[in-house]
Structures are given as C-alpha cells and as structure tokens.
C-alpha atoms as a PDB file:
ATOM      1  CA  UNK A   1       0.000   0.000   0.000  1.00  0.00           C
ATOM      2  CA  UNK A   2       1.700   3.108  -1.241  1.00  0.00           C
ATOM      3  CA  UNK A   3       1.112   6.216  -2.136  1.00  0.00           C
ATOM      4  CA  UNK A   4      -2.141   8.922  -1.709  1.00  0.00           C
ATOM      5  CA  UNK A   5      -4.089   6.257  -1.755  1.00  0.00           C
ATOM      6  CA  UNK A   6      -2.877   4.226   0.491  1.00  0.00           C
ATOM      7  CA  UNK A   7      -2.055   6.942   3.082  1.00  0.00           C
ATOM      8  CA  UNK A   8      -6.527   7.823   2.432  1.00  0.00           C
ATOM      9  CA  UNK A   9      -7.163   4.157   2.633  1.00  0.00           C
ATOM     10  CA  UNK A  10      -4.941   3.920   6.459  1.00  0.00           C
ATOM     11  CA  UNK A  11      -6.477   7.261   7.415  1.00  0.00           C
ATOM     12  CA  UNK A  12      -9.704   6.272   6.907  1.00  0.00           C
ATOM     13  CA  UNK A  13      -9.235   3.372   8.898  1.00  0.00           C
ATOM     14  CA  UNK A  14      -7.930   5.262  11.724  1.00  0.00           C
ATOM     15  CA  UNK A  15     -10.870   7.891  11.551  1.00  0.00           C
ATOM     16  CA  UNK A  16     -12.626   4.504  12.268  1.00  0.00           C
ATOM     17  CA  UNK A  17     -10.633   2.884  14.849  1.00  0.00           C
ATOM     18  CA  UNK A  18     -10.843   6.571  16.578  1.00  0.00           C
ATOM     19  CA  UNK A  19     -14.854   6.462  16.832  1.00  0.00           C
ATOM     20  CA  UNK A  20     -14.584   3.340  18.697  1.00  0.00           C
ATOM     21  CA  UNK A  21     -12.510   4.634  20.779  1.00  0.00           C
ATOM     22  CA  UNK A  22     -14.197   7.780  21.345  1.00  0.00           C
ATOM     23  CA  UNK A  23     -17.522   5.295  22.094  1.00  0.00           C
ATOM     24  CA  UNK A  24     -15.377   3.300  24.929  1.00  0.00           C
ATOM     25  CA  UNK A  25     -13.689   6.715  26.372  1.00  0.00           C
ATOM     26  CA  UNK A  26     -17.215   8.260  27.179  1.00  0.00           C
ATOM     27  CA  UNK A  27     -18.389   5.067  28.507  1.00  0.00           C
ATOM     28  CA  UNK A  28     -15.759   5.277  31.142  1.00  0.00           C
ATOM     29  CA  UNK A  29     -14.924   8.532  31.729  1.00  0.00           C
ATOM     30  CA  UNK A  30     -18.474   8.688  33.559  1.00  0.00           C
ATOM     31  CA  UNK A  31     -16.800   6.757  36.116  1.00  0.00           C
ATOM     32  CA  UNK A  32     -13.016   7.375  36.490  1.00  0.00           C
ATOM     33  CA  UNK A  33     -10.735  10.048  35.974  1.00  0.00           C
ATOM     34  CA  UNK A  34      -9.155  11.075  33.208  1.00  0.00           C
ATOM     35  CA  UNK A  35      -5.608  10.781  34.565  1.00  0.00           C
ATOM     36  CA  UNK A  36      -6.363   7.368  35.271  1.00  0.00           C
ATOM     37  CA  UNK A  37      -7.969   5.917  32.474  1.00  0.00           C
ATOM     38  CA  UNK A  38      -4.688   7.661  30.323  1.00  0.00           C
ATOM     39  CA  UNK A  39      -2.154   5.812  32.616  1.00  0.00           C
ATOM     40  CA  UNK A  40      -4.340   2.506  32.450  1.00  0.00           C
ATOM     41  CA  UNK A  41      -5.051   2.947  28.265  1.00  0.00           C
ATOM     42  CA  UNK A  42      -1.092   2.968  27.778  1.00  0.00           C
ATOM     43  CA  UNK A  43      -0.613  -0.227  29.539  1.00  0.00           C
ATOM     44  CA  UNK A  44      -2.820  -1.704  27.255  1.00  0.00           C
ATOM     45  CA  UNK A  45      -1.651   0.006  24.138  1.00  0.00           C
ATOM     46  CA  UNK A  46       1.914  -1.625  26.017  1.00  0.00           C
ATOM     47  CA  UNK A  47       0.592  -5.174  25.347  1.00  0.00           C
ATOM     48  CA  UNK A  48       0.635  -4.512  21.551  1.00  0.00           C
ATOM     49  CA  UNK A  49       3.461  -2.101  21.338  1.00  0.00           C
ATOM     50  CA  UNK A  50       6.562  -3.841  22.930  1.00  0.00           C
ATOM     51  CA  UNK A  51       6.024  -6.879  20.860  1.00  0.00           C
ATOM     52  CA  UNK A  52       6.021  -4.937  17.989  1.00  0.00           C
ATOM     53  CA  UNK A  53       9.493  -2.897  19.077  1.00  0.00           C
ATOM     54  CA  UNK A  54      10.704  -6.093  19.556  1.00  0.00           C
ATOM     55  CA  UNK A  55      10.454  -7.479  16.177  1.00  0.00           C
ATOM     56  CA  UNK A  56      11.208  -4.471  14.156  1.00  0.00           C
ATOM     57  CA  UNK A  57      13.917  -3.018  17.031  1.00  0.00           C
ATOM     58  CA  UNK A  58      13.389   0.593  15.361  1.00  0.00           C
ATOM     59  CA  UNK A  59      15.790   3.655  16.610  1.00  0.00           C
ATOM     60  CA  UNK A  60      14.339   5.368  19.466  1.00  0.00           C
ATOM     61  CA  UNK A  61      16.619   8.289  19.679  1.00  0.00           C
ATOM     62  CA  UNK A  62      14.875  11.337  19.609  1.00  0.00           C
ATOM     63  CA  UNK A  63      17.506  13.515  20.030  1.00  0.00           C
ATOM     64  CA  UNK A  64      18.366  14.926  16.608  1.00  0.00           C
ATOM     65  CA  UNK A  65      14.381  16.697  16.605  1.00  0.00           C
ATOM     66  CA  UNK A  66      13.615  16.699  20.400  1.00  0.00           C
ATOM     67  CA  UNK A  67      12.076  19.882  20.092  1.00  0.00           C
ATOM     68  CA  UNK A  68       9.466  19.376  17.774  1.00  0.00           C
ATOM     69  CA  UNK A  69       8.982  15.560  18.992  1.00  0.00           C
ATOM     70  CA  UNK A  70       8.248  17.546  22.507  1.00  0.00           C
ATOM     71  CA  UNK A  71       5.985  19.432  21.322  1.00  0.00           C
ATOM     72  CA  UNK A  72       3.976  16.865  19.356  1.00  0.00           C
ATOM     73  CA  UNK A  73       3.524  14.598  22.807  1.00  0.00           C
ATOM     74  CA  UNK A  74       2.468  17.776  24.201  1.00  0.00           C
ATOM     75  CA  UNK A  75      -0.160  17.815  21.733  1.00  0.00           C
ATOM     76  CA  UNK A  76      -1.207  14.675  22.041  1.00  0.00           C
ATOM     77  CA  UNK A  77      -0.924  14.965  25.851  1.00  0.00           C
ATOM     78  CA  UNK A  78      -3.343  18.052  25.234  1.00  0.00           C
ATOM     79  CA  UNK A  79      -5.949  16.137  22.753  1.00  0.00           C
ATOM     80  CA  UNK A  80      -6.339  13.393  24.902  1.00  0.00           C
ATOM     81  CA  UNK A  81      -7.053  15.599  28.189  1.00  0.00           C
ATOM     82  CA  UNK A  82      -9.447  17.672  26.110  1.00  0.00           C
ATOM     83  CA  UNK A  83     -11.468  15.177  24.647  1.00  0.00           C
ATOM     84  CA  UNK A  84     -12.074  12.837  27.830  1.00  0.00           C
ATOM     85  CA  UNK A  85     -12.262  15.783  30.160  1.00  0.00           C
ATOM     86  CA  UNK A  86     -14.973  17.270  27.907  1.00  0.00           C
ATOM     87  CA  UNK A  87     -17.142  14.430  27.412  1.00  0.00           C
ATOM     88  CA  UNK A  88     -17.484  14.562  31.727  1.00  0.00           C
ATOM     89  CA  UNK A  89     -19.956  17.440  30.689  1.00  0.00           C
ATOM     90  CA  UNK A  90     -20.798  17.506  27.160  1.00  0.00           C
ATOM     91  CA  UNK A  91     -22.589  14.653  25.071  1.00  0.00           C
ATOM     92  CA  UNK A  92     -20.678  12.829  22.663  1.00  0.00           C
ATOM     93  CA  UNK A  93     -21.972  14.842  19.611  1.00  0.00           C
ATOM     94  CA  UNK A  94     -21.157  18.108  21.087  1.00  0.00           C
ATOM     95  CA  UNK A  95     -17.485  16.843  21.190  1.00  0.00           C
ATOM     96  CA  UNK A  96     -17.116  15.683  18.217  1.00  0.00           C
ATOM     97  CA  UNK A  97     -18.608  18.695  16.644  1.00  0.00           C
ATOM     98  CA  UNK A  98     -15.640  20.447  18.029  1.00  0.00           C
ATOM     99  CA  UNK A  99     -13.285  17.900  16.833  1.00  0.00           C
ATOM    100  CA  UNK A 100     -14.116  17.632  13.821  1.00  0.00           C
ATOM    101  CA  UNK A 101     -13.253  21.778  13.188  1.00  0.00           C
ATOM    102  CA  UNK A 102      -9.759  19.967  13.523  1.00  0.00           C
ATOM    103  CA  UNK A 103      -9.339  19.293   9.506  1.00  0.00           C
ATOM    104  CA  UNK A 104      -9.810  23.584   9.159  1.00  0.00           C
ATOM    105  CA  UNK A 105      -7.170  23.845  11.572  1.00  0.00           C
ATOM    106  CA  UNK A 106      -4.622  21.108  10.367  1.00  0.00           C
ATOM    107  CA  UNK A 107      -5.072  22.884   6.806  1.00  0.00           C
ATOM    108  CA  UNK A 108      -3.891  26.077   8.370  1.00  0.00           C
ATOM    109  CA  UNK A 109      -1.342  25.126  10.015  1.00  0.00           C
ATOM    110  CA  UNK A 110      -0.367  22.849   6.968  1.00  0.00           C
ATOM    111  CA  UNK A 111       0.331  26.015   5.334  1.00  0.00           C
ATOM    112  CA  UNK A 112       1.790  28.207   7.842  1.00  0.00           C
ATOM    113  CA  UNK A 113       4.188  25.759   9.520  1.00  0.00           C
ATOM    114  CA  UNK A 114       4.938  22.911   6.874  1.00  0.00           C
ATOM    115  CA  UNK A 115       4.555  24.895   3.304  1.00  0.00           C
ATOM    116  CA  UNK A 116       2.176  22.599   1.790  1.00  0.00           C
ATOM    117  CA  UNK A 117       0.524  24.080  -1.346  1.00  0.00           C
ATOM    118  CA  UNK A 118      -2.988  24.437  -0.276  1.00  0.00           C
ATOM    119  CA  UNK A 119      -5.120  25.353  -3.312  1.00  0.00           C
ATOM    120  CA  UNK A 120      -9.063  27.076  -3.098  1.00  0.00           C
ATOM    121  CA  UNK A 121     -10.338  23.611  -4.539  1.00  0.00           C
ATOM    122  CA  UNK A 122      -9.084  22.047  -0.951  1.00  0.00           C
ATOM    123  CA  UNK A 123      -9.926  24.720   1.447  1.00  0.00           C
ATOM    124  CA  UNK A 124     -13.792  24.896  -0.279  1.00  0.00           C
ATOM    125  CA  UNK A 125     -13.730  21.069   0.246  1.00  0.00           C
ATOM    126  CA  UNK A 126     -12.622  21.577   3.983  1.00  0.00           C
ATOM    127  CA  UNK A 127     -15.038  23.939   4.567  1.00  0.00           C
ATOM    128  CA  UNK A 128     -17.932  22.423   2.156  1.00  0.00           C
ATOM    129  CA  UNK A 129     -17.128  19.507   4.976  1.00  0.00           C
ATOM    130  CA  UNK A 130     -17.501  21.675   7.913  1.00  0.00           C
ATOM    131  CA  UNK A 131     -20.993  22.271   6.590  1.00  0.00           C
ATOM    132  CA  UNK A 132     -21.864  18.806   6.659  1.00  0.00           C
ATOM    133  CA  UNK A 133     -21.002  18.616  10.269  1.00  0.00           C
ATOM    134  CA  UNK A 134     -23.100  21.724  12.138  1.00  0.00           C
ATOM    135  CA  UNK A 135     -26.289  20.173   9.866  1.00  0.00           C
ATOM    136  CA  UNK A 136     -25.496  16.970  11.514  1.00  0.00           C
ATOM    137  CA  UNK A 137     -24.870  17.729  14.495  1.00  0.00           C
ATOM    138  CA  UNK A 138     -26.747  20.510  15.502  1.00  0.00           C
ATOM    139  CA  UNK A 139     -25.081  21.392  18.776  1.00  0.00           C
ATOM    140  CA  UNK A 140     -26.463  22.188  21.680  1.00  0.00           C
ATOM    141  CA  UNK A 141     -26.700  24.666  23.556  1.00  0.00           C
ATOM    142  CA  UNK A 142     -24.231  23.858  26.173  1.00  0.00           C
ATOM    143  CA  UNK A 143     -21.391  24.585  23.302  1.00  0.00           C
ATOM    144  CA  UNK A 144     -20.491  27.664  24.976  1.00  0.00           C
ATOM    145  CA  UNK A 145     -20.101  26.354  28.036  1.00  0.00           C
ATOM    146  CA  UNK A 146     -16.250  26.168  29.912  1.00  0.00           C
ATOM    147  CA  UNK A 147     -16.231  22.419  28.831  1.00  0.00           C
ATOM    148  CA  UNK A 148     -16.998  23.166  25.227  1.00  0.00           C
ATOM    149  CA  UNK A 149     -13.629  25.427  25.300  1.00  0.00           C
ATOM    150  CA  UNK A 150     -11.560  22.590  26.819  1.00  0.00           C
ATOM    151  CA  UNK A 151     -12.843  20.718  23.808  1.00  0.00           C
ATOM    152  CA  UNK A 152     -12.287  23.316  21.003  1.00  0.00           C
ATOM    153  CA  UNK A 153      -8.436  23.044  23.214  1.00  0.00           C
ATOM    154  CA  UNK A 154      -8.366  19.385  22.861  1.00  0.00           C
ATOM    155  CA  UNK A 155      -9.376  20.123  18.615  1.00  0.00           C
ATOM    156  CA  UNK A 156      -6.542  22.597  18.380  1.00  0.00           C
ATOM    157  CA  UNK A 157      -4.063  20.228  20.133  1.00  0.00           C
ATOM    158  CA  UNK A 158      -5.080  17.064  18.045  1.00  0.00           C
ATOM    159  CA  UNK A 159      -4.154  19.286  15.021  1.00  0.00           C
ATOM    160  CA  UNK A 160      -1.100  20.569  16.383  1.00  0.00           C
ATOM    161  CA  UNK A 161      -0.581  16.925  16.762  1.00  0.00           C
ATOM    162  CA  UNK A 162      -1.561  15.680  13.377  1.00  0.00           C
ATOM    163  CA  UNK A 163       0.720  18.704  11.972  1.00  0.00           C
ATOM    164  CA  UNK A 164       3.841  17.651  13.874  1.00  0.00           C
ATOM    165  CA  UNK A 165       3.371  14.599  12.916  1.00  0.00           C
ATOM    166  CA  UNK A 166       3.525  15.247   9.256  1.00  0.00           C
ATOM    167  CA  UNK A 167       6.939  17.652  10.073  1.00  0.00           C
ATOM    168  CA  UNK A 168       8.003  14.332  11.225  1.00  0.00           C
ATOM    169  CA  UNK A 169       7.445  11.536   8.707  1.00  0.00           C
ATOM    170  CA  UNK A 170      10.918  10.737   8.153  1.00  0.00           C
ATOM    171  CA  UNK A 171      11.226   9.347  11.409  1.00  0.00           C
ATOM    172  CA  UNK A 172       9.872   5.661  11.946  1.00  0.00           C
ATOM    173  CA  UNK A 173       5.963   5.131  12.669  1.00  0.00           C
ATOM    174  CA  UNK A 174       7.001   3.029  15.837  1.00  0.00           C
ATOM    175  CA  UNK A 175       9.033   5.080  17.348  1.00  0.00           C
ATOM    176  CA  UNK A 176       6.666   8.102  16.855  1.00  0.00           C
ATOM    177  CA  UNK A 177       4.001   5.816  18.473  1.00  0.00           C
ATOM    178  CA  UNK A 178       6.239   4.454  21.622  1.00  0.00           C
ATOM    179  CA  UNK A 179       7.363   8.024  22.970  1.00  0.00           C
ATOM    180  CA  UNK A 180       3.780   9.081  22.146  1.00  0.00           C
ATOM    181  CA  UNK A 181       2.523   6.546  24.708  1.00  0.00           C
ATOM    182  CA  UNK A 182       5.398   6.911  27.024  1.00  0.00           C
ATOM    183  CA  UNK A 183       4.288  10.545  26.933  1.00  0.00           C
ATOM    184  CA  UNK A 184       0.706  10.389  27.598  1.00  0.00           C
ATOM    185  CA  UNK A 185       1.013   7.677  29.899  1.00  0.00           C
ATOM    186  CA  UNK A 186       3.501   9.519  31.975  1.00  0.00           C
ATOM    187  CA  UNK A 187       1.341  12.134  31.974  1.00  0.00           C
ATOM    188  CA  UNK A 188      -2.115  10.299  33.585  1.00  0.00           C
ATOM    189  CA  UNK A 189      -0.087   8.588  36.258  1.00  0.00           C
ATOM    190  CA  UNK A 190       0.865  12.217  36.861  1.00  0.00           C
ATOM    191  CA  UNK A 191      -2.864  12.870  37.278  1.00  0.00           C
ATOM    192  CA  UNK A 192      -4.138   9.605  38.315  1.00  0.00           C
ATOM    193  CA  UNK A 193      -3.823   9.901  41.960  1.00  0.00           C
ATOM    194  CA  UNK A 194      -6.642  13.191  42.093  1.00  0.00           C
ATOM    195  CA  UNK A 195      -9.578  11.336  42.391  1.00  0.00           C
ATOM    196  CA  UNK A 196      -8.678   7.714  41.461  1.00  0.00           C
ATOM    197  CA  UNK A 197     -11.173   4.846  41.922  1.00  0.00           C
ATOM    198  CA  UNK A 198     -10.379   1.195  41.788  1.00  0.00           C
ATOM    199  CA  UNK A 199     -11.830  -0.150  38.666  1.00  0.00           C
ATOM    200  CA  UNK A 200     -13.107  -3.619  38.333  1.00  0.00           C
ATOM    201  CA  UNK A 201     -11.794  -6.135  36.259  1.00  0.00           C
ATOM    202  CA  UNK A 202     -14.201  -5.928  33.018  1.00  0.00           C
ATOM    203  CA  UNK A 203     -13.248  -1.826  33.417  1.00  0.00           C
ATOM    204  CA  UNK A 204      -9.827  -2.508  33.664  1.00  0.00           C
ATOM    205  CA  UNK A 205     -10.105  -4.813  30.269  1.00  0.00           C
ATOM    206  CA  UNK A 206     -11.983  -1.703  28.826  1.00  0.00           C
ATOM    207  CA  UNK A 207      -9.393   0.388  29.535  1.00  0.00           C
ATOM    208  CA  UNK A 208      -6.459  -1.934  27.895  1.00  0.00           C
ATOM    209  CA  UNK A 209      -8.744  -2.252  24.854  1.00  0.00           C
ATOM    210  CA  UNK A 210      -8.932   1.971  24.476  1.00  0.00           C
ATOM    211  CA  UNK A 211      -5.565   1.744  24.694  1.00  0.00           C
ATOM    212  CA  UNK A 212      -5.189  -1.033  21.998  1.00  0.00           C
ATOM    213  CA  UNK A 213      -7.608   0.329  19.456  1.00  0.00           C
ATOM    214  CA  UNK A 214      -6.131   3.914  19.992  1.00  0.00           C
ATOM    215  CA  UNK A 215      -2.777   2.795  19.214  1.00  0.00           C
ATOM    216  CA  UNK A 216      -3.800   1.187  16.386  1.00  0.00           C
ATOM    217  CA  UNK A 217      -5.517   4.344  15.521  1.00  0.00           C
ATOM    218  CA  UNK A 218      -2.493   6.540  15.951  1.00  0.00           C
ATOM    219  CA  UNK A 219      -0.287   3.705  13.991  1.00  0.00           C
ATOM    220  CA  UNK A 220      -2.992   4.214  10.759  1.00  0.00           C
ATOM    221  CA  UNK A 221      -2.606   8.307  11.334  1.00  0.00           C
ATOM    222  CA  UNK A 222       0.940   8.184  11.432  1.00  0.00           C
ATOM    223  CA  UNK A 223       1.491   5.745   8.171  1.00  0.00           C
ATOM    224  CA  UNK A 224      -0.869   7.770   6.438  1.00  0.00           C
ATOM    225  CA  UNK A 225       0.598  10.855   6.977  1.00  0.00           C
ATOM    226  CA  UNK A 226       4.119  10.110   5.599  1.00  0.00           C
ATOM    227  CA  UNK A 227       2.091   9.155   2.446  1.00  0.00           C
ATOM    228  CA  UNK A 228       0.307  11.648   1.888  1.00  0.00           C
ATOM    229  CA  UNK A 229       0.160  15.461   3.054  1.00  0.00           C
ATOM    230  CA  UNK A 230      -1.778  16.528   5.627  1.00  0.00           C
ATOM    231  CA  UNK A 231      -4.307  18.830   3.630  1.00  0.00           C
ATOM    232  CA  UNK A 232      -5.423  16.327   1.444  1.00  0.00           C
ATOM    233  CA  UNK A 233      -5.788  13.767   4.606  1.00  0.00           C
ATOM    234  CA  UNK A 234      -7.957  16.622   6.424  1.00  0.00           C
ATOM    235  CA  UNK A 235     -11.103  16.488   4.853  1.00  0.00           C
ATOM    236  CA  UNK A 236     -11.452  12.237   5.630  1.00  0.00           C
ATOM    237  CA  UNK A 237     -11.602  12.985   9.308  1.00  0.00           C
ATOM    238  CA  UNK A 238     -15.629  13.637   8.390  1.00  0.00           C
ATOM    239  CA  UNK A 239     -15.832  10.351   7.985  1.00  0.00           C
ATOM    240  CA  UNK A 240     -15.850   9.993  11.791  1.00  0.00           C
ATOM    241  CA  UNK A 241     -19.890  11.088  11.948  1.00  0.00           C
ATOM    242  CA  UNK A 242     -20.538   8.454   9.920  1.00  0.00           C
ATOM    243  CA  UNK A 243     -18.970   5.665  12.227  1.00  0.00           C
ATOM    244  CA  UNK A 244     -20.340   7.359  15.549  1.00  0.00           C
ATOM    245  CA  UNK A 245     -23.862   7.046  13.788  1.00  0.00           C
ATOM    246  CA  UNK A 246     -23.170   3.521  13.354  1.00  0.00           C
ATOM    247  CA  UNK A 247     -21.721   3.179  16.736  1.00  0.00           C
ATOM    248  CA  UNK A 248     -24.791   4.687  17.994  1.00  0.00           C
ATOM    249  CA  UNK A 249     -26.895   2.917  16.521  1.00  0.00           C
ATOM    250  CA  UNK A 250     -25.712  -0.401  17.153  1.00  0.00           C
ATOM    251  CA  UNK A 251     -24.530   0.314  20.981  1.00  0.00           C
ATOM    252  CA  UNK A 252     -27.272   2.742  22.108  1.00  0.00           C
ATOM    253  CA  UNK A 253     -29.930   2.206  19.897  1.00  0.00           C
ATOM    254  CA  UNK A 254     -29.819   5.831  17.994  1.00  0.00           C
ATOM    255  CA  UNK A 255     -31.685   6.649  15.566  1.00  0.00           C
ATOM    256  CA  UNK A 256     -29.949   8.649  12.570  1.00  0.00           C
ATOM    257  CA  UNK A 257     -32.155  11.962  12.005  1.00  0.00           C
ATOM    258  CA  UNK A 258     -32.566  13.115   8.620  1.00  0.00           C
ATOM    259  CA  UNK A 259     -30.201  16.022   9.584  1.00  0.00           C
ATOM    260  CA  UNK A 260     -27.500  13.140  10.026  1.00  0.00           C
ATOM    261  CA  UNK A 261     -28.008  11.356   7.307  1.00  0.00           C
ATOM    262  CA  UNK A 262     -27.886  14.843   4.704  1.00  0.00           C
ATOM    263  CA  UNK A 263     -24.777  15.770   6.942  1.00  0.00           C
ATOM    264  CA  UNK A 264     -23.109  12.695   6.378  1.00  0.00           C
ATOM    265  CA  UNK A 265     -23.685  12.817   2.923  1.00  0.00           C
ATOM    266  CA  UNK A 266     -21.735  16.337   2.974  1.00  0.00           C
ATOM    267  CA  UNK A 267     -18.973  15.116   4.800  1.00  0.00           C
ATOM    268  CA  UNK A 268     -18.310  11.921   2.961  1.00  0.00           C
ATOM    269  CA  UNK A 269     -18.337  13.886  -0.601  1.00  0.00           C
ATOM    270  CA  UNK A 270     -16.410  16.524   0.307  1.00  0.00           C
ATOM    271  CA  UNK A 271     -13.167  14.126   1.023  1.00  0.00           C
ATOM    272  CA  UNK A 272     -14.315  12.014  -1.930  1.00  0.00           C
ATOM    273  CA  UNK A 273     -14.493  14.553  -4.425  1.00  0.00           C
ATOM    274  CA  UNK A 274     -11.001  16.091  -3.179  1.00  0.00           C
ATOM    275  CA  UNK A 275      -9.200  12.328  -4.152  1.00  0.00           C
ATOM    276  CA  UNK A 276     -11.488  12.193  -7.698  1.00  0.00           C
ATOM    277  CA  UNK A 277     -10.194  15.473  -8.637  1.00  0.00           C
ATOM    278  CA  UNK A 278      -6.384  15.221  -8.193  1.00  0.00           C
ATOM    279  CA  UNK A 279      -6.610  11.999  -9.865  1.00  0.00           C
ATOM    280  CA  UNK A 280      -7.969  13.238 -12.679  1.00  0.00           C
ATOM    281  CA  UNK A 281      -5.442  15.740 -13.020  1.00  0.00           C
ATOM    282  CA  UNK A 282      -3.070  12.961 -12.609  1.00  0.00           C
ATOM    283  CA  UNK A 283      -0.960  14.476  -9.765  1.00  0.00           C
ATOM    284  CA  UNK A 284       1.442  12.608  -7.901  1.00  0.00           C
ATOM    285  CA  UNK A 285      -0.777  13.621  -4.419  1.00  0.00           C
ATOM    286  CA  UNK A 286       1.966  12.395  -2.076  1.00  0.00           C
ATOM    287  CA  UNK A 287       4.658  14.620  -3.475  1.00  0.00           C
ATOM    288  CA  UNK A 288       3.102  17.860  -4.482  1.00  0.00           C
ATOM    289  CA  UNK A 289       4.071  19.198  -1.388  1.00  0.00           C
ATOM    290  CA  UNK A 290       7.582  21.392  -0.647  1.00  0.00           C
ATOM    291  CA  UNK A 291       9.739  19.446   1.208  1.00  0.00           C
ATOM    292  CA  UNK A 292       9.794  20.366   5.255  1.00  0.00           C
ATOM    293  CA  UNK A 293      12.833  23.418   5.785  1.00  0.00           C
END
C-alpha cells in the first residue's frame, strides 16, 4: 500500500478505529478520571506495542528533533485531556462537533508551519465539509459552556498533533508511536492519583482495549501521513460522523435523524471529491508538497 491512496485508505481506517474509541472513552470517563484511564489505556496500548518494538527493534533516539517531537507529545498529551475531560460534561456529539473543526485547523497550520501548497479547490472542500457537520450535528446549547472550550483546546491540540506529525514523517511510525505513549502515559499517572477509583476487572479490560484500538488508531494516522500530506488527509476525518452514527446505533440504539443522514452525505463527498479530482489531473498527491525546511 503506497502512495495517496494508500495513506486515504490507512487514514480512513484510523478515523474509524478513533470512533470506537471515542464510544469506549465516554463510557468510562463517567466513572473514572481522566488521569487514570490515560495511565491505564497505555498499559494496554503496552501489550501490543513492545512486541512490535521487539520485532522491528526501530531507533528510538529522539535527540536529533527533540524539540518538535516535545511538542507533538504535548499535543497529544493536550488532545487526549481535552477530549475525555470534555465528554465529563458535554454529550458525545457536542465533542465531536468540536473535533471535527480539527481538519480547518490542520489545513492552516499545513500552510503556515509545513509549506504545503494548499489550493481554493481544498480549502472549499474543507469547509464544504464543515458544513456537513453543524447540519449533523446541531449542537447544543451547552457549546459555549467552559467544557466546550476545553474541547475546542483538545481540537486545536489534536491538530497541532496531526501537523507535527507530518513535520516528522521521516522518522519511523514506531518510534513516533512508543514516545507518544510513554508521553501520555507519563502524563495520567501524573494525574491519576486526584480522584482515582479502583476499577473492576471488566473496566480494567476496557481500559487496555482503548488503549489497543487507539494505538492502532495513531499507527494508521501516522502511516498515512508520511504518504500523503496533511491537507489532502484533512477532509477524511468527516468520515468519523458516519462511524459514531453507526456506533450509535448499534450500541445505544440511535436513531440517525434526517439532519444526520444529509450531513453525512456532505462530509463523505467533500473528502471524496477532493481524491477524484487530483486523480484526474493525474498528480502525484503524495509529493506535491515542498519538502519540510
């Protein structure tokens, strides 16, 4: 698999691993605290990772770009706070609403801090997408509340994260994904004292499977994105209201509104349109971007 497709088809997948996780996070959070169920998600994510560094024994040094791989596990450090700490308070849609502004912001700072070419074709797409989202979601009207802004923080830091990432494709998925765990996980056991409670032992499987699918989330992200730049990927994160109407409607028992299903219909085309187009024009997606100063 190689390629802009390739990097669309493991983003996609991703955007789909990260509505399941999304569904489990919510269903805990509700119960524990967020510090905790970060420290307990990386030892699962551990079961799957250290096998993996095992067999592929990929360089973990870090030094030669500390800085920016700093900042990107403060981003993700950031996302993940955001999101769970938000959903405390908000409902799930309201959240996502928020997230899913992300794409607008990871095209931005696409731009800005990487120099990817960005024409108006791709931003009307982004924001054609965008559209597709507030008719879908319709949020309520707790989105100004103080937990709405620590979700519009944890949006902004999930695209600083999916930017970094990008500025560093050149260095090995797994070792982006280890210190990215390390990170995170260092940083709930930080918090995981304030307020802890003993989980049982089905909550304590729940919490090593976040931390499974989430890794295997971040592993799709992070492939993808040294395929393909990170404008072109935006506009697939949509996709994600499509799998947590699914999700819904499987777990819960919701309903899709007619709202949903016209917004969904918006969101999907407006990433699907974006791939259609550049292929037409027979441009080599992955590498019609400057390269990274």
């Amino acid at each position: 698999m190689t390629g802009a497709g390739g990097g669309i088809a493991l983003y996609s997948l991703g955007v789909l691993l990260f509505a399941v996780n999304d569904a489990l996070g919510k269903w805990l959070v509700g119960t524990y605290g967020v510090g905790e169920i970060l420290a307990l998600r990386s030892l699962g994510a551990a079961a799957v990772l250290v096998p993996l560094l095992a067999l592929r024994r990929p360089d973990l040094d870090i030094r030669d770009q500390w800085r920016l791989h700093a900042l990107r596990l403060a981003c993700m450090a950031g996302d993940s706070f955001g999101f769970y700490y938000a959903t405390r308070s908000l409902p799930l849609a309201d959240v996502m609403c928020f997230y899913l502004a992300a794409p607008l912001i990871i095209t931005t700072l696409s731009a800005l801090l990487l120099g990817e070419r960005i024409g108006a074709f791709r931003w009307g797409a982004v924001l054609l997408g965008f559209c597709g989202v507030v008719i879908a979601l319709r949020p309520t009207g707790a989105a100004v509340s103080p937990a709405a802004l620590v979700a519009l923080f944890g949006a902004t830091m999930f695209a600083g994260a999916i930017t970094t990432t990008r500025g560093l494709r050149r260095t090995d998925w797994l070792t982006l994904t280890a210190w990215q765990y390390l990170g995170t996980g260092l940083f709930g056991a930080v918090l995981a004292p304030a307020g802890w409670a003993t989980p049982s032992a089905f909550d304590v499987l729940l919490m090593g499977l976040v931390g499974a699918v989430s890794m295997g989330c971040f592993v799709c992200i992070t492939r993808a994105l040294a395929m393909a730049p990170a404008s072109l990927l935006a506009p697939f994160q949509y996709a994600s209201m499509v799998w947590a109407a699914v999700l819904g409607l499987v777990i819960w028992g919701d309903v899709p509104g007619s709202s949903v299903v016209a917004g969904s219909a918006i969101i999907v085309a407006s990433g699907l349109v974006v791939f259609a187009r550049e292929r037409m024009r027979g441009r080599p997606l992955a590498d019609a971007v400057a390269p990274v100063p």
